[in-house]
Protein backbone atom coordinates (compact mmCIF):
# COMPACT_ATOMS: atom_id res chain seq x y z
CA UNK A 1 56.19 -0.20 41.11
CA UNK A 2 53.42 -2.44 39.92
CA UNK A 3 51.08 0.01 41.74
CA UNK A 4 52.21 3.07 39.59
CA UNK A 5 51.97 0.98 36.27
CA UNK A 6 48.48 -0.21 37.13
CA UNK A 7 47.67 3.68 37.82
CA UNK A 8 49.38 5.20 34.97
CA UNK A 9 47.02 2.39 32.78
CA UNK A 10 44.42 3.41 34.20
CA UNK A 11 44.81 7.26 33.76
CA UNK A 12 45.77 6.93 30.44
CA UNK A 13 42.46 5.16 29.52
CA UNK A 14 40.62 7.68 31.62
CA UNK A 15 42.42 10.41 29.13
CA UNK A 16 41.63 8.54 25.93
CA UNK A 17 38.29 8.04 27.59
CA UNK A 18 38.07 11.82 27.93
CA UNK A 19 39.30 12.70 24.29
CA UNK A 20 36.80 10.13 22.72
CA UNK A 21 34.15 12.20 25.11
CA UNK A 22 35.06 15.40 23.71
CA UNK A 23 35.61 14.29 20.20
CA UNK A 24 31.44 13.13 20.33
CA UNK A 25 31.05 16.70 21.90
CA UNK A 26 32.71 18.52 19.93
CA UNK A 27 31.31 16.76 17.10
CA UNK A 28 27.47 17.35 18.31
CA UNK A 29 28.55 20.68 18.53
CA UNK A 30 29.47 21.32 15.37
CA UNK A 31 26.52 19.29 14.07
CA UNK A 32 24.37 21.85 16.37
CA UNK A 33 26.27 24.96 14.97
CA UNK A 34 25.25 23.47 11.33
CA UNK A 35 21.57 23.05 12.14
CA UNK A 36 21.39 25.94 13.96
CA UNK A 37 22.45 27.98 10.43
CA UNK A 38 20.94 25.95 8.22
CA UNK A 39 17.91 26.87 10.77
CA UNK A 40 18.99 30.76 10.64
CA UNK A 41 19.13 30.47 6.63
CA UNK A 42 15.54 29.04 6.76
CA UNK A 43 14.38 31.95 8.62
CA UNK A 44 16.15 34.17 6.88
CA UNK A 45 14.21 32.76 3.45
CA UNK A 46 10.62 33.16 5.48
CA UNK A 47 11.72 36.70 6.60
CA UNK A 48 12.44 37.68 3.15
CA UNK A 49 8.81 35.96 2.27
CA UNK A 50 7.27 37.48 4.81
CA UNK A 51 8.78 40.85 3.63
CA UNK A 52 7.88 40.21 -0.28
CA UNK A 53 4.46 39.05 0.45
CA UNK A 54 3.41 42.31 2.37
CA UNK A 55 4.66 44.19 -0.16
CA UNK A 56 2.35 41.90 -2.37
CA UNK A 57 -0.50 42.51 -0.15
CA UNK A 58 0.51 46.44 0.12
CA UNK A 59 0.88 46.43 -4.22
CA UNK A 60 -3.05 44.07 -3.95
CA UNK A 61 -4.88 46.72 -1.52
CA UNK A 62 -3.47 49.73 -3.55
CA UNK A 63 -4.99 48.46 -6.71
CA UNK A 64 -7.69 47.41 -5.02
CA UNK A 65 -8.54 50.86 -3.85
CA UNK A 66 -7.55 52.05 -7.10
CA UNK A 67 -10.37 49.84 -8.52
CA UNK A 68 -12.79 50.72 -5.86
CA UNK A 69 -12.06 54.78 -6.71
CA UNK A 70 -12.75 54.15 -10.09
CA UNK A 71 -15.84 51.91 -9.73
CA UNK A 72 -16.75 54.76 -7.95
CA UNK A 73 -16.34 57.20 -10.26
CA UNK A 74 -17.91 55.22 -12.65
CA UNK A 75 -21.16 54.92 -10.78
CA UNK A 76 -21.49 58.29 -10.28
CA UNK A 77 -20.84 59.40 -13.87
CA UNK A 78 -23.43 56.83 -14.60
CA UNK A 79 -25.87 58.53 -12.22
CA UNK A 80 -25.16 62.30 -13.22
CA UNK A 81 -24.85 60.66 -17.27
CA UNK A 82 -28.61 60.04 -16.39
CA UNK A 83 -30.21 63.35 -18.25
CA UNK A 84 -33.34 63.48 -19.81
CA UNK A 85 -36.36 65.56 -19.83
CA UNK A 86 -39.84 66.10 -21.76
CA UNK A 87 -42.24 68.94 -21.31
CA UNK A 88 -45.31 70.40 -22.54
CA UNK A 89 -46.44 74.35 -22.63
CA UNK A 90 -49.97 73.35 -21.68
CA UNK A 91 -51.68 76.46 -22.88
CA UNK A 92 -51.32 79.26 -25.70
CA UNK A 93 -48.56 81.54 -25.66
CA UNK A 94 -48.28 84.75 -27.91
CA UNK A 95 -48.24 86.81 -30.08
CA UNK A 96 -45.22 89.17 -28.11
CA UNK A 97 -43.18 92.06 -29.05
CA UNK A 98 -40.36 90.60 -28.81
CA UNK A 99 -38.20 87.17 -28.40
CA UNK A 100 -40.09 84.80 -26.21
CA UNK A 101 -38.05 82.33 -24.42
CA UNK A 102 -41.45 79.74 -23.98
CA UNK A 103 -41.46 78.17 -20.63
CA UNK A 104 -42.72 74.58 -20.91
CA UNK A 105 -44.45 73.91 -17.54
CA UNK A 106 -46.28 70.28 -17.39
CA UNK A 107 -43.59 67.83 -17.25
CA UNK A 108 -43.29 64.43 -18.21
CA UNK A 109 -39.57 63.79 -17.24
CA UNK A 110 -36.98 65.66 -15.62
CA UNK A 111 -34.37 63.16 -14.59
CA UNK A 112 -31.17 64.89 -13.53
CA UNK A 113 -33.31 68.06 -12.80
CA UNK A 114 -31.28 70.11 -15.95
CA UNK A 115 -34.51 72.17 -17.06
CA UNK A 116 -36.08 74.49 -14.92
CA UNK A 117 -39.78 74.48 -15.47
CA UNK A 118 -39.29 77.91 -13.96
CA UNK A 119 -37.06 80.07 -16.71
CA UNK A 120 -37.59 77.55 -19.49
CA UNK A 121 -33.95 76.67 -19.74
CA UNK A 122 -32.13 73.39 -19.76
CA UNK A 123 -28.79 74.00 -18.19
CA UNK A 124 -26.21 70.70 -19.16
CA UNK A 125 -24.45 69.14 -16.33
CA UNK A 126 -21.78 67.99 -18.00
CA UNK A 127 -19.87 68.10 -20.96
CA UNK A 128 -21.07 65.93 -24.00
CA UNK A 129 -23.45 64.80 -27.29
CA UNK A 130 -27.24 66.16 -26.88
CA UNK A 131 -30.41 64.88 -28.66
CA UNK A 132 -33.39 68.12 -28.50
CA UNK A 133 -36.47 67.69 -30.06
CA UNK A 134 -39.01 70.45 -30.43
CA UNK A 135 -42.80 70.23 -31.23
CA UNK A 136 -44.80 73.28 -32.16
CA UNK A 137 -48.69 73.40 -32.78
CA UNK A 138 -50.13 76.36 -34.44
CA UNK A 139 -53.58 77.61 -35.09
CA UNK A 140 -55.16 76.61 -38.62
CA UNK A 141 -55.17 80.66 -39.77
CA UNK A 142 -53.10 82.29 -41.92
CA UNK A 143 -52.50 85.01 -39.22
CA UNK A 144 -52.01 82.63 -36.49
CA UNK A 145 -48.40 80.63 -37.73
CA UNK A 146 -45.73 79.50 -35.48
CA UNK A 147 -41.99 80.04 -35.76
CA UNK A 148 -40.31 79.20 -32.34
CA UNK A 149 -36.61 78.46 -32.30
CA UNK A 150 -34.25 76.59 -30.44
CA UNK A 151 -31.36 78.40 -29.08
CA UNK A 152 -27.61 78.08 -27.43
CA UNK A 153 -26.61 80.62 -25.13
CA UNK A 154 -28.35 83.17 -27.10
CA UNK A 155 -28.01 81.80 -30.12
CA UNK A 156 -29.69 80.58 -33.09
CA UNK A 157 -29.51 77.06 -33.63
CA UNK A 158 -32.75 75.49 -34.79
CA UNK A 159 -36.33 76.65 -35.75
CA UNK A 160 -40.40 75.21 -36.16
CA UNK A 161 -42.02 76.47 -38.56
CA UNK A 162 -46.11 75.91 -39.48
CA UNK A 163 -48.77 78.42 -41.19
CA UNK A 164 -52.22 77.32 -42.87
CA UNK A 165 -55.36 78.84 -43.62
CA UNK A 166 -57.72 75.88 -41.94
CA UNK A 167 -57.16 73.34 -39.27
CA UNK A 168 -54.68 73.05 -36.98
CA UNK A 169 -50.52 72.50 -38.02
CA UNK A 170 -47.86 70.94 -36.38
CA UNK A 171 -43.97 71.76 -36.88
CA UNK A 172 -41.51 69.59 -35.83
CA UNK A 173 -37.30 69.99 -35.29
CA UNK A 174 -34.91 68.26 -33.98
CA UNK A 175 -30.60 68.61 -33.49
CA UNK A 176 -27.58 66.94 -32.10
CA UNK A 177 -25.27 69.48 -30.41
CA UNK A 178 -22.02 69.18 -28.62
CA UNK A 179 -22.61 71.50 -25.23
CA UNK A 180 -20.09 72.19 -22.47
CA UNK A 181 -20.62 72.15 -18.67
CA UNK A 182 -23.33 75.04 -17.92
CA UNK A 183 -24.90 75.64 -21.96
CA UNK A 184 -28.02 77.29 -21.74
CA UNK A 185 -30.83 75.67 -23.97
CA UNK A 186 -34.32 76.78 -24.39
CA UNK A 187 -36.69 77.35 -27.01
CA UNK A 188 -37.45 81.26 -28.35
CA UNK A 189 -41.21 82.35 -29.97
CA UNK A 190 -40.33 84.94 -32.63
CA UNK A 191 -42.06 88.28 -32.08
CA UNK A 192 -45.67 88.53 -33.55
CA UNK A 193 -46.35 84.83 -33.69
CA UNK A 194 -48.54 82.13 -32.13
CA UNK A 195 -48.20 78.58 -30.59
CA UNK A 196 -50.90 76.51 -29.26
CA UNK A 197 -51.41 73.97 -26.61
CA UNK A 198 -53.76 73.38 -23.67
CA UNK A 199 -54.64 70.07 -21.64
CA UNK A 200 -53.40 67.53 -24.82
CA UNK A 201 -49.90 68.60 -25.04
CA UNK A 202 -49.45 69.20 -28.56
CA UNK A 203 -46.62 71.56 -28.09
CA UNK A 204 -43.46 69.85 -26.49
CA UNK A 205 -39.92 70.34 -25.29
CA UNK A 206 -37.76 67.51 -24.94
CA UNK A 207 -33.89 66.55 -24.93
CA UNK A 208 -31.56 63.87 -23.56
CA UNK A 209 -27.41 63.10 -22.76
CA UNK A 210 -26.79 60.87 -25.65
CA UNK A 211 -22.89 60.48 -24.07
CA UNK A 212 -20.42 62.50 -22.25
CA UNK A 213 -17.49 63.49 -23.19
């Protein structure tokens, strides 16, 4: 009988020895389950980081190409916005039967290449405000005047004018025009009259993009 006591004591403190065991376990597990969600939440939060910050990066690239394209297109509207030309006739020209269009051949400057020293005619790149400026020399005879006009597609806009008896006369003109894409500019002797020039230059041509528009 004493045996069975002293055994039944001794399981019973194995059992409460047990229960204390798997009270600690089952409390490290639960402490385990926490950490392991509070761990889950955490990378949940960096996921959604993550997530927002390529977006961020996606938003940062598109406006950066967005920039890029229109730093772009700024430097190349500042190249073709680069027009500007000056040109001499270099020798007599007249008296004709008709309308003259005068075709100034020595050039000084021809950035953008818009006049063609071959036709006479500026051609504008682009749409926008134009400065033109036209010299004319004549002879110094009262037969011998110059009237030369600048002209827009064919039509009037601007004339030189210069007649005397003795010595040589100069005319100048000048105009501000709004021109679309493809204008046609060029300057127009008038049937019957005279202008003079040779290796000085005295009779010139010249015209520039003030702005586009």
């Amino acid at each position: 009988m004493k045996i069975m006591e002293t055994r039944m004591e001794s399981m019973e403190k194995e059992m409460e020895r047990l229960r204390t065991e798997n009270t600690a376990q089952a409390k490290k597990l639960e402490e385990f389950h926490v950490t392991m969600n509070d761990r889950k939440i955490k990378m949940d939060e960096l996921i959604k980081q993550n997530e927002a910050q390529a977006k961020e990066l996606d938003t940062l690239r598109g406006t950066t190409n967005d920039v890029k394209i229109k730093m772009d297109d700024l430097i190349k509207q500042n190249e073709v916005s680069k027009v500007a030309f000056s040109v001499s006739l270099s020798s007599t020209n007249g008296p004709h039967g008709t309308l003259k269009t005068l075709i100034y051949k020595h050039i000084f400057l021809n950035n953008g290449d818009a006049y063609d020293a071959n036709t006479g005619i500026f051609t504008a790149p682009m749409k926008g405000v134009y400065v033109f400026r036209v010299f004319s020399r004549a002879y110094g005879s009262s037969d011998k005047a110059v009237v030369a006009g600048l002209f827009r597609n064919g039509q009037h806009e601007i004339s030189t004018y210069a007649r005397q008896n003795g010595g040589f006369i100069g005319s100048s003109n000048g105009v501000s025009l709004l021109l679309e894409k493809e204008d046609k500019i060029c300057v127009n002797l008038y049937p019957g009259y005279w202008i003079f020039d040779n290796e000085h230059h005295h009779s010139t041509f010249s015209g520039h993009l003030l702005f586009p528009m």
